[in-house]
C-alpha atoms as a PDB file:
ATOM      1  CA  UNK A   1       0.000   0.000   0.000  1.00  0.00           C
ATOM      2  CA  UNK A   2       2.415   2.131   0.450  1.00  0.00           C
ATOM      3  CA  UNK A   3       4.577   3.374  -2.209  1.00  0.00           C
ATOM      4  CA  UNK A   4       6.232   6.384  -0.503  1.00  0.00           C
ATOM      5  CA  UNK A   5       8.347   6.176   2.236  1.00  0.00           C
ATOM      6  CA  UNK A   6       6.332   9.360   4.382  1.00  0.00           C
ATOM      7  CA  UNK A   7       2.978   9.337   2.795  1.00  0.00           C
ATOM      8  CA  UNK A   8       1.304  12.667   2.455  1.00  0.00           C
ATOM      9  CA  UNK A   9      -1.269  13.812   5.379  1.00  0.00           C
ATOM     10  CA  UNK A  10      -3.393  15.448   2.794  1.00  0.00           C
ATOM     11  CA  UNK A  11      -7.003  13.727   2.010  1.00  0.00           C
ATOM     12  CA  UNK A  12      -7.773  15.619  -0.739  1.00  0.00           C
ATOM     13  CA  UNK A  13      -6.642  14.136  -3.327  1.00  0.00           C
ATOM     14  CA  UNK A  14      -7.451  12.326  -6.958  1.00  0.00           C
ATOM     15  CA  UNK A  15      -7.284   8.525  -5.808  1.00  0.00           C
ATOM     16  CA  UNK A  16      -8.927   9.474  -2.682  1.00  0.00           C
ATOM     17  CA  UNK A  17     -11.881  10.926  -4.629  1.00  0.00           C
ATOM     18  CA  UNK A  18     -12.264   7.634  -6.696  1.00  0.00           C
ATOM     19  CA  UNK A  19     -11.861   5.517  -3.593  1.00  0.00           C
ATOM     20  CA  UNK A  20     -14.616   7.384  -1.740  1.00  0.00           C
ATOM     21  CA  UNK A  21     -16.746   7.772  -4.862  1.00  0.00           C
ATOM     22  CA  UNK A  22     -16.350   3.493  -5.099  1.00  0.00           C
ATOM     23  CA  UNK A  23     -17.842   3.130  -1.670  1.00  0.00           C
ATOM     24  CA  UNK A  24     -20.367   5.922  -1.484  1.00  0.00           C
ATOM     25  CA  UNK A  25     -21.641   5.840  -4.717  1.00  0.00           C
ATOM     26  CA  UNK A  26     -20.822   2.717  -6.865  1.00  0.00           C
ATOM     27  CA  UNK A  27     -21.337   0.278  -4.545  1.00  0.00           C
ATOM     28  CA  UNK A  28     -24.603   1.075  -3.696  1.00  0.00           C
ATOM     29  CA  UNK A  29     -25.328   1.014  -7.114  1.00  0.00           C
ATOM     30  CA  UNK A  30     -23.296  -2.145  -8.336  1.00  0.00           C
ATOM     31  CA  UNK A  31     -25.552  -4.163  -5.770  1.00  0.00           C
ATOM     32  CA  UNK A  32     -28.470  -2.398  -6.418  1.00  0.00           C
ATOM     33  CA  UNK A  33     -28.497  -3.795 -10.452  1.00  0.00           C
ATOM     34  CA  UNK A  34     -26.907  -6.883  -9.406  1.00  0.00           C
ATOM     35  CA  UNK A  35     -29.942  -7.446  -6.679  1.00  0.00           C
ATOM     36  CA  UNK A  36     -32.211  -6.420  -9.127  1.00  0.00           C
ATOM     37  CA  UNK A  37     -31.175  -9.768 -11.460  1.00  0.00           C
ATOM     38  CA  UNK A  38     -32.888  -8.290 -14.572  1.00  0.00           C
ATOM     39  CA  UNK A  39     -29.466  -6.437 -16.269  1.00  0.00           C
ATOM     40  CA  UNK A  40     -26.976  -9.045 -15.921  1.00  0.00           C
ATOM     41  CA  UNK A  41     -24.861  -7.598 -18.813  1.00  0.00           C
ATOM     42  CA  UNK A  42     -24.796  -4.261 -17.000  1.00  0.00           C
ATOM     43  CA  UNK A  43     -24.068  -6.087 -13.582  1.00  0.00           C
ATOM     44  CA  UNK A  44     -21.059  -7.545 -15.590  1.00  0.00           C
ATOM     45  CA  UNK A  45     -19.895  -3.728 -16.881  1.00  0.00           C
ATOM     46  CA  UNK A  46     -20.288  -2.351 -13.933  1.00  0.00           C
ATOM     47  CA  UNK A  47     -18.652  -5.448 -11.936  1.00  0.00           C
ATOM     48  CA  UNK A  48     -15.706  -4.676 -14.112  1.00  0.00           C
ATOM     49  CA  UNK A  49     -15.524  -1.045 -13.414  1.00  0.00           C
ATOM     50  CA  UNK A  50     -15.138  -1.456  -9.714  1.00  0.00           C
ATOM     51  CA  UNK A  51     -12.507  -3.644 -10.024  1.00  0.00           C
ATOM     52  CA  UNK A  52     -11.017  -1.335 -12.943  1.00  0.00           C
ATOM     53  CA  UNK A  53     -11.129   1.734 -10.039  1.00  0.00           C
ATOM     54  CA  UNK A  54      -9.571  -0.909  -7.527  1.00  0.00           C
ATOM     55  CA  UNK A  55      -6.539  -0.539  -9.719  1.00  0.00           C
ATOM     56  CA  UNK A  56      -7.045   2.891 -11.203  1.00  0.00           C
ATOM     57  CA  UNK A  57      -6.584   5.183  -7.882  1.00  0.00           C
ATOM     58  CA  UNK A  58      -3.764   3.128  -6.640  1.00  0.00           C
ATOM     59  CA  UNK A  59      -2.265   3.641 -10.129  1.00  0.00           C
ATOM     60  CA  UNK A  60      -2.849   7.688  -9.569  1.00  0.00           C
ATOM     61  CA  UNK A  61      -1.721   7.904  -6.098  1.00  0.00           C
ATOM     62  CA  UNK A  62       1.223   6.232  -7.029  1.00  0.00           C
ATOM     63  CA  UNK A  63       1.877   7.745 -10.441  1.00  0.00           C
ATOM     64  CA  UNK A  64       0.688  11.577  -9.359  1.00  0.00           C
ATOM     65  CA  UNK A  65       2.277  11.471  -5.757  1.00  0.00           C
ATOM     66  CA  UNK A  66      -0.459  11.420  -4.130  1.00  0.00           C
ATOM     67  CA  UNK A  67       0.068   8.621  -1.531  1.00  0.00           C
ATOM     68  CA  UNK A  68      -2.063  10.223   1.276  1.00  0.00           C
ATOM     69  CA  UNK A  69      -2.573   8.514   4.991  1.00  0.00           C
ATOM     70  CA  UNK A  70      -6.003   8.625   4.438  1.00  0.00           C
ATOM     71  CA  UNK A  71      -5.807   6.960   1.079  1.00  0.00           C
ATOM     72  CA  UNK A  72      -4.214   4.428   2.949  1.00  0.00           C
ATOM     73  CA  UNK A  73      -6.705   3.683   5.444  1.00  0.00           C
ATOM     74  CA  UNK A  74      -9.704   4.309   3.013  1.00  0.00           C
ATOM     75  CA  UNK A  75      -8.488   1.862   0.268  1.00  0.00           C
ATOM     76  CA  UNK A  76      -9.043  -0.965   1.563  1.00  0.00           C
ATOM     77  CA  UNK A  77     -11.908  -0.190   3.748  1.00  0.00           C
ATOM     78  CA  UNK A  78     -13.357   0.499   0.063  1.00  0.00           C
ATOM     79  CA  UNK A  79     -12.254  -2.336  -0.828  1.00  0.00           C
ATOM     80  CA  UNK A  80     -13.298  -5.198   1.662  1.00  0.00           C
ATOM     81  CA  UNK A  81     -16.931  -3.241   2.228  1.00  0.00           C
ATOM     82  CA  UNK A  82     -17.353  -3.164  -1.134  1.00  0.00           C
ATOM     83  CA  UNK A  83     -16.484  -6.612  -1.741  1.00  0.00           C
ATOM     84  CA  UNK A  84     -18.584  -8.048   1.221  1.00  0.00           C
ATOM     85  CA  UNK A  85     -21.334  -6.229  -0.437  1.00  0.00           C
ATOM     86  CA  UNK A  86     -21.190  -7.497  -3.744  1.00  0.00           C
ATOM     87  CA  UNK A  87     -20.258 -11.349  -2.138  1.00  0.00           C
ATOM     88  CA  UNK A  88     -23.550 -10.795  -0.022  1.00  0.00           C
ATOM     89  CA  UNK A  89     -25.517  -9.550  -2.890  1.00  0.00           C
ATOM     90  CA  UNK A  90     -24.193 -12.340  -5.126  1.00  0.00           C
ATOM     91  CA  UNK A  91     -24.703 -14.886  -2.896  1.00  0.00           C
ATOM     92  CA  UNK A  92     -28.507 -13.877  -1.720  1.00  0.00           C
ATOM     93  CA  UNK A  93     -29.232 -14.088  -5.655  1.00  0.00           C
ATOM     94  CA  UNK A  94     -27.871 -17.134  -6.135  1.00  0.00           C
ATOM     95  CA  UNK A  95     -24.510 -16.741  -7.942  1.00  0.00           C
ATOM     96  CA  UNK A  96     -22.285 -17.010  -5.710  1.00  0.00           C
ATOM     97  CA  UNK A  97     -21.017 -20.245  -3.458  1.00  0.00           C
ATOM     98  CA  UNK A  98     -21.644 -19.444  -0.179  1.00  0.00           C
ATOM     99  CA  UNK A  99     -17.920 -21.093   0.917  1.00  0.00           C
ATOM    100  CA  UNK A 100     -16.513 -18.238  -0.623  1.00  0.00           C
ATOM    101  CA  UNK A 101     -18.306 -15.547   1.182  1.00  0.00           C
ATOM    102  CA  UNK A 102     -17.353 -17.899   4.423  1.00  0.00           C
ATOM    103  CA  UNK A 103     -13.385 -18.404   3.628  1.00  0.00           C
ATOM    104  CA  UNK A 104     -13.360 -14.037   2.978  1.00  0.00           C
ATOM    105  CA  UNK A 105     -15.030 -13.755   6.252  1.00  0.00           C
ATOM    106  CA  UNK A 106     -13.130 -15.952   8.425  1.00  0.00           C
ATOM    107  CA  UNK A 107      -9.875 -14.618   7.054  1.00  0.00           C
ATOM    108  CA  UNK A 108     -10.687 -10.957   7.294  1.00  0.00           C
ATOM    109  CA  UNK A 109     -12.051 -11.050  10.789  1.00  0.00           C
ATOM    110  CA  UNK A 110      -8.897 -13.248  11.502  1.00  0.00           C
ATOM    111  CA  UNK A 111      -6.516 -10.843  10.076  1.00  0.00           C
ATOM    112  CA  UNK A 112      -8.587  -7.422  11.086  1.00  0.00           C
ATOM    113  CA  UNK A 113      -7.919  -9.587  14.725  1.00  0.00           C
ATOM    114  CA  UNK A 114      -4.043  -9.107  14.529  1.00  0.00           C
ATOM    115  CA  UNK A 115      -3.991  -5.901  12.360  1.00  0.00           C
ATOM    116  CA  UNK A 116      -6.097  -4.464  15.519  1.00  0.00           C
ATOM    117  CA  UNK A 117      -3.425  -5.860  17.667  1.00  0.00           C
ATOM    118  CA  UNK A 118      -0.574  -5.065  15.431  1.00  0.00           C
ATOM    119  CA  UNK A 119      -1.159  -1.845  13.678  1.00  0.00           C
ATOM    120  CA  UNK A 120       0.174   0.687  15.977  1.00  0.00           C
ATOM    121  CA  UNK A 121       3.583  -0.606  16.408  1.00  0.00           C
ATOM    122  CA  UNK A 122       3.849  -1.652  12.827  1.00  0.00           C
ATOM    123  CA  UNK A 123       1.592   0.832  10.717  1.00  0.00           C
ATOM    124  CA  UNK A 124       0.188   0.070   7.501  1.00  0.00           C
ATOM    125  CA  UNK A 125       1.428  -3.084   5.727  1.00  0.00           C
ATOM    126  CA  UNK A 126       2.167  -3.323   2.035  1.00  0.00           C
ATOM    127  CA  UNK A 127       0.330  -5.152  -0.332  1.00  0.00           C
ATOM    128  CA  UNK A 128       1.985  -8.679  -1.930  1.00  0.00           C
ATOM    129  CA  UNK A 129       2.010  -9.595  -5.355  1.00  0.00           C
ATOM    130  CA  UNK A 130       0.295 -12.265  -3.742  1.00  0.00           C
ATOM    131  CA  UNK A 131      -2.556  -9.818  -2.702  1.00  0.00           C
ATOM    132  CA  UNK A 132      -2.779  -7.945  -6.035  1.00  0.00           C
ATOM    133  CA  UNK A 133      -2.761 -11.388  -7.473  1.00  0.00           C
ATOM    134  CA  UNK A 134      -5.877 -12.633  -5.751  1.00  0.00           C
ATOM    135  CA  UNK A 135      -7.534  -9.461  -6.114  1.00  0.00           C
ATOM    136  CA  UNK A 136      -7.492  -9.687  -9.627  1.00  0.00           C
ATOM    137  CA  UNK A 137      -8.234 -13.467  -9.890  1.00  0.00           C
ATOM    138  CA  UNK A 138     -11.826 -11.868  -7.818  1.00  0.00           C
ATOM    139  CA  UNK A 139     -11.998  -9.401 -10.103  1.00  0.00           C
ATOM    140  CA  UNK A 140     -12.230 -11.414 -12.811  1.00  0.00           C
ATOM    141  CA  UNK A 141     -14.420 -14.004 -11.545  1.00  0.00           C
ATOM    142  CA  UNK A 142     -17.048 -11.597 -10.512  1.00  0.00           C
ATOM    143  CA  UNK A 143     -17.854 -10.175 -13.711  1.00  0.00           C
ATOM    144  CA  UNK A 144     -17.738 -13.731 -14.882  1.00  0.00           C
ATOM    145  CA  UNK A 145     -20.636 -14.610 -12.815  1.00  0.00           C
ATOM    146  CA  UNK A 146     -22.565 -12.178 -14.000  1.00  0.00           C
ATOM    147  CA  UNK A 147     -21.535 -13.011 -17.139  1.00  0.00           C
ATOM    148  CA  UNK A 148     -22.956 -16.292 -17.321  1.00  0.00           C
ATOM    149  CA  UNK A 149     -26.271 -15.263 -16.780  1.00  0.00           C
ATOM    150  CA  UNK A 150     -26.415 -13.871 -20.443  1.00  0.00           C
ATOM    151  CA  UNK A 151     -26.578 -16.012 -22.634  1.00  0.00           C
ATOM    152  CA  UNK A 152     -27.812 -19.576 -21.904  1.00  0.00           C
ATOM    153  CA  UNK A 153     -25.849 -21.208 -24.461  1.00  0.00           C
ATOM    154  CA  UNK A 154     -22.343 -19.675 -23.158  1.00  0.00           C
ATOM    155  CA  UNK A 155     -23.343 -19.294 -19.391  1.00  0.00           C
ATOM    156  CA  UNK A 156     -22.427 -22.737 -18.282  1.00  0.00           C
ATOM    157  CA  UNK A 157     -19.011 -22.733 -19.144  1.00  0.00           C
ATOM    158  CA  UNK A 158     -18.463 -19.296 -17.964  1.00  0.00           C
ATOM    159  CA  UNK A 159     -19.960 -20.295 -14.723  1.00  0.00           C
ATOM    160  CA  UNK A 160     -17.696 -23.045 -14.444  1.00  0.00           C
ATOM    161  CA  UNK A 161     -14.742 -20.871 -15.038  1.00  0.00           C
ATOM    162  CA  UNK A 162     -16.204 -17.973 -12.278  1.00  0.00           C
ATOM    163  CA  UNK A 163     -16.183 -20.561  -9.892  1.00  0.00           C
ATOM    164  CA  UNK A 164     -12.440 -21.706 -10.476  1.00  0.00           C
ATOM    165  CA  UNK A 165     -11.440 -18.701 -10.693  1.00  0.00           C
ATOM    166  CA  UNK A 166     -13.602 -18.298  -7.568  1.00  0.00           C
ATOM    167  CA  UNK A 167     -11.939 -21.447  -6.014  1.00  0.00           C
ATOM    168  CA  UNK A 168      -8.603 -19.814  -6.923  1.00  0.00           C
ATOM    169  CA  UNK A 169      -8.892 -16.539  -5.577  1.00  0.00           C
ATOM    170  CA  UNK A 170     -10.083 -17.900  -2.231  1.00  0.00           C
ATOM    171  CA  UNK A 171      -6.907 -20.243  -1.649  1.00  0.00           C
ATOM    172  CA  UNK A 172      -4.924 -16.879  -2.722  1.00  0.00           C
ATOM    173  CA  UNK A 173      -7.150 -15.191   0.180  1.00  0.00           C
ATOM    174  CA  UNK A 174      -6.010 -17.419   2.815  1.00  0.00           C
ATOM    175  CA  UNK A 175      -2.826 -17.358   1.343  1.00  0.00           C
ATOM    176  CA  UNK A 176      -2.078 -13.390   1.384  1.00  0.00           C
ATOM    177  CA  UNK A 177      -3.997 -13.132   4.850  1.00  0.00           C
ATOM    178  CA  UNK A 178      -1.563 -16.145   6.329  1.00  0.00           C
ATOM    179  CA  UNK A 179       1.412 -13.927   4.785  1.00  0.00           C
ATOM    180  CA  UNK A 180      -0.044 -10.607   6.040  1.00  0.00           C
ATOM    181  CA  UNK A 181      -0.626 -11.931   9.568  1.00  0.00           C
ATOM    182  CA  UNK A 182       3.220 -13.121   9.448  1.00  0.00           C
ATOM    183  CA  UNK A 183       4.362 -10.039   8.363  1.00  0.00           C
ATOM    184  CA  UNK A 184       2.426  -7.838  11.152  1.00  0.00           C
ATOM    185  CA  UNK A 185       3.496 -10.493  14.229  1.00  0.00           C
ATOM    186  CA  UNK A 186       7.118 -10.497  13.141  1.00  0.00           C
ATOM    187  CA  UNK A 187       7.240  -6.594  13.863  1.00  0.00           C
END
């Protein structure tokens, strides 16, 4: 997460604007169309896009100096709500497995456990190529869901590649949390 050795204080910034507008705004509205189960090619656009600005205001922070504190903390509260959403939306419709909404859980409330214990001494740990790695394996599986729901000729192989991918990602989540947790008790 961090790419600067003394991140800015300042919150206003461009990747801080796209991470709040992600939570505040396109969230609510990714699970509002993917609840609704009647636009499942717009689901899959607009699945894409939040994963796109997943990548996008890191990108900018990192490429415009704008590495803020706040960006920091904000990121990936953006990013796990927003996930947890879209998992709980997904999985209330029917798309999604529900041992994948169960292996996120367990691992963030495990690791949120020793970040809580951890963080102050340590500060903000840096994402793995492990972590980008799984995020994008998500990423890509979501949209792939949605996907499937399309056309009914297609959809059952797409399916069964959003739910490897699926399978994937989650192994990668338990993966990057294990390494995370190491990282944060070793300090």
């Amino acid at each position: 997460m961090t790419a600067e050795a003394n991140p800015r204080s300042d919150w206003a910034t461009i990747p801080n604007y796209i991470t709040a507008a992600r939570l505040l705004l396109f969230v609510p509205l990714v699970v509002g169309v993917l609840a609704s189960r009647q636009y499942p090619l717009a689901a899959t656009i607009l699945l894409v896009l939040f994963g796109a600005t997943d990548w996008i205001d890191g990108y900018l922070a990192r490429r415009l100096h704008q590495v803020s504190r706040l960006g920091e903390i904000l990121d990936p509260l953006a990013d796990r709500a927003g996930e947890m959403s879209i998992y709980a939306t997904l999985l209330a419709v029917g798309l999604l497995p529900w041992w994948v909404l169960a292996v996120t859980v367990v691992m963030d409330l495990l690791l949120f456990a020793v970040v809580a214990v951890r963080m102050r001494r340590v500060g903000p740990v840096a994402v793995t190529w492990l972590g980008k790695t799984r995020t994008a394996v998500q990423m890509t599986a979501l949209p792939l869901l949605t996907l499937s729901q399309v056309d009914a000729a297609t959809g059952p192989t797409i399916l069964t590649v959003a739910i490897a991918l699926l399978a994937l990602g989650a192994v990668l989540h338990i993966a990057a949390g294990v390494g995370y947790a190491i990282a944060l008790l070793r300090h």
